[in-house]
Protein backbone atom coordinates (compact mmCIF):
# COMPACT_ATOMS: atom_id res chain seq x y z
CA UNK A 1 131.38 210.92 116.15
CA UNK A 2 134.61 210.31 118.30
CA UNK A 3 131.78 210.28 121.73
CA UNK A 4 129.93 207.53 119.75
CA UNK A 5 133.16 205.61 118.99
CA UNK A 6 134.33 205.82 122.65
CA UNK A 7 131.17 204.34 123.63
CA UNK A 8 130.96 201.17 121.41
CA UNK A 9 134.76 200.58 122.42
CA UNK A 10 133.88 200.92 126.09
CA UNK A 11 130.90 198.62 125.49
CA UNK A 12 132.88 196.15 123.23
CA UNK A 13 135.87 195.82 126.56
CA UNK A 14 133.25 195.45 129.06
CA UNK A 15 131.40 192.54 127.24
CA UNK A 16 134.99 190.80 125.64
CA UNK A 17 136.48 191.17 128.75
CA UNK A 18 132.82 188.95 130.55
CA UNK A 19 133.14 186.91 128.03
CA UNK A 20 136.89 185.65 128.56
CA UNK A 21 136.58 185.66 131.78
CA UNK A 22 133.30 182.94 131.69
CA UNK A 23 135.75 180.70 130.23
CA UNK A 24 138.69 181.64 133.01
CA UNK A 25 135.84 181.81 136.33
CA UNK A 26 132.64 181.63 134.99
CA UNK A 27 131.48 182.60 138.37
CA UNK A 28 132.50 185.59 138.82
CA UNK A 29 132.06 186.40 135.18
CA UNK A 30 128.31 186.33 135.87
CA UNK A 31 128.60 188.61 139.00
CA UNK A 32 130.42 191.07 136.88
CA UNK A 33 127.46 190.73 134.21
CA UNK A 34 125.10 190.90 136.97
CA UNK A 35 126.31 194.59 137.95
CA UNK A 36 124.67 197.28 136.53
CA UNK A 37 127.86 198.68 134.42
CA UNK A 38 126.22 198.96 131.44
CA UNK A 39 123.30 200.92 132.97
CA UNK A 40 125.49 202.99 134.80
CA UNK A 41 127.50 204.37 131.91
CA UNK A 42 124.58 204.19 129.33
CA UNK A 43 122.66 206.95 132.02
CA UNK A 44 125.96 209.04 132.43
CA UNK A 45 126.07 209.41 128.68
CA UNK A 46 122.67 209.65 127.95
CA UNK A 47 122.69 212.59 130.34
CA UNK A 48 125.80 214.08 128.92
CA UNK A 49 124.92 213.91 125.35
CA UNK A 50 121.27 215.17 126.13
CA UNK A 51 121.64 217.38 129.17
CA UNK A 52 117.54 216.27 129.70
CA UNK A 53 116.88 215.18 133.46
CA UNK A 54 113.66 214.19 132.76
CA UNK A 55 114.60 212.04 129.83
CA UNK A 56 117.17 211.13 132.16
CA UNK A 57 115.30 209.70 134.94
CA UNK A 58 112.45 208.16 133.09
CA UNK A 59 115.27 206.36 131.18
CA UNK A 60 116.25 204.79 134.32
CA UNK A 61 113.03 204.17 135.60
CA UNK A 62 112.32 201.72 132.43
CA UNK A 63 115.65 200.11 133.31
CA UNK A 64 114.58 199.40 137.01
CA UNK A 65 111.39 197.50 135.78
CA UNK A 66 113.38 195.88 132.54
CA UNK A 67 115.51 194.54 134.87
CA UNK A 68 113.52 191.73 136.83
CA UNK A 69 111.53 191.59 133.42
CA UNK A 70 114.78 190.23 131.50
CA UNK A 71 115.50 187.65 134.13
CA UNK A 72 113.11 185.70 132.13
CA UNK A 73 115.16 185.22 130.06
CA UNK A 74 117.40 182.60 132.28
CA UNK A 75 114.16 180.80 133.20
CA UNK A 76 114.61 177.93 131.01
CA UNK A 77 118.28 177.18 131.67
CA UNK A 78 116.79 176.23 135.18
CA UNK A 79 114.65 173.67 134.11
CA UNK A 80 116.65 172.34 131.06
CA UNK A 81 118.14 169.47 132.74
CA UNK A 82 114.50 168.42 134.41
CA UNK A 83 113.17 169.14 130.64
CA UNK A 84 115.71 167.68 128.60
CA UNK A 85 116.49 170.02 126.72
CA UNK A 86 119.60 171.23 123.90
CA UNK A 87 121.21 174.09 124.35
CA UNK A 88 119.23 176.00 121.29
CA UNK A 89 115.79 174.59 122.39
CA UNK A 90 116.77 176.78 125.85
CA UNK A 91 118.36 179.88 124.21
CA UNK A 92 115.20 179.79 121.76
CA UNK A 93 112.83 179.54 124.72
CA UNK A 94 114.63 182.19 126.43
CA UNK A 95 114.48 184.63 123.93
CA UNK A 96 110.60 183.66 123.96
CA UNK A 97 110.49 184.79 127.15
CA UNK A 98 111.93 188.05 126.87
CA UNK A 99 109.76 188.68 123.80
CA UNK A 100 107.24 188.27 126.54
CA UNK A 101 109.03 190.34 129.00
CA UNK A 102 109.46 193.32 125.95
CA UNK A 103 105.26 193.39 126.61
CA UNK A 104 105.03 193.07 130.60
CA UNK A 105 107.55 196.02 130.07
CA UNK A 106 105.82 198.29 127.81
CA UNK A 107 102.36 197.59 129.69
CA UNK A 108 104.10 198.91 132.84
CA UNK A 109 106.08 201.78 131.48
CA UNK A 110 103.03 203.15 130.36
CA UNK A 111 102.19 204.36 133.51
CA UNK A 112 105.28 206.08 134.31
């Protein structure tokens, strides 16, 4: 239980401290984002808590393709200002997307 707890308070730092910074330098806020901290602690302590390589490595294998999958996500904040569009219309298209993206995904994992 106290592994668990350390890892939601690790998680809950890294994504407070993105999000106050967006609002000090939102540039490098999204660099920070951008970096693959989450994945690299989420794989040290999956392997930790599971000791499974295997488990291990095909875990990280479905992170390498989510990873250009989820960019869908940001699609429509490109074209919202050609589009016209309200912040929700874009955030609701986006998640769209990565409901899309959840399918691209599990169509190529399968062949891990």
């Amino acid at each position: 239980m106290i592994f668990f707890t350390l890892k939601i308070v690790l998680a809950a730092i890294i994504i407070a401290f993105a999000s106050w910074l967006s609002g000090q330098n939102p540039k490098i806020a999204g660099f920070i984002i951008a970096l693959p901290l989450v994945s690299l602690i989420a794989i040290a302590f999956s392997y930790y808590e599971h000791n499974d390589i295997e488990k291990t490595v095909l875990f990280t294998k479905s992170i390498l393709i989510a990873v250009p999958v989820s960019y869908l996500f940001f699609l429509p904040f490109f074209f919202a200002k050609s589009f016209n569009m309200n912040f929700f219309l874009i955030y609701g298209t986006g998640l769209g997307f990565i409901i899309v993206g959840y399918f691209i995904h599990k169509y190529i994992t399968n062949f891990l």
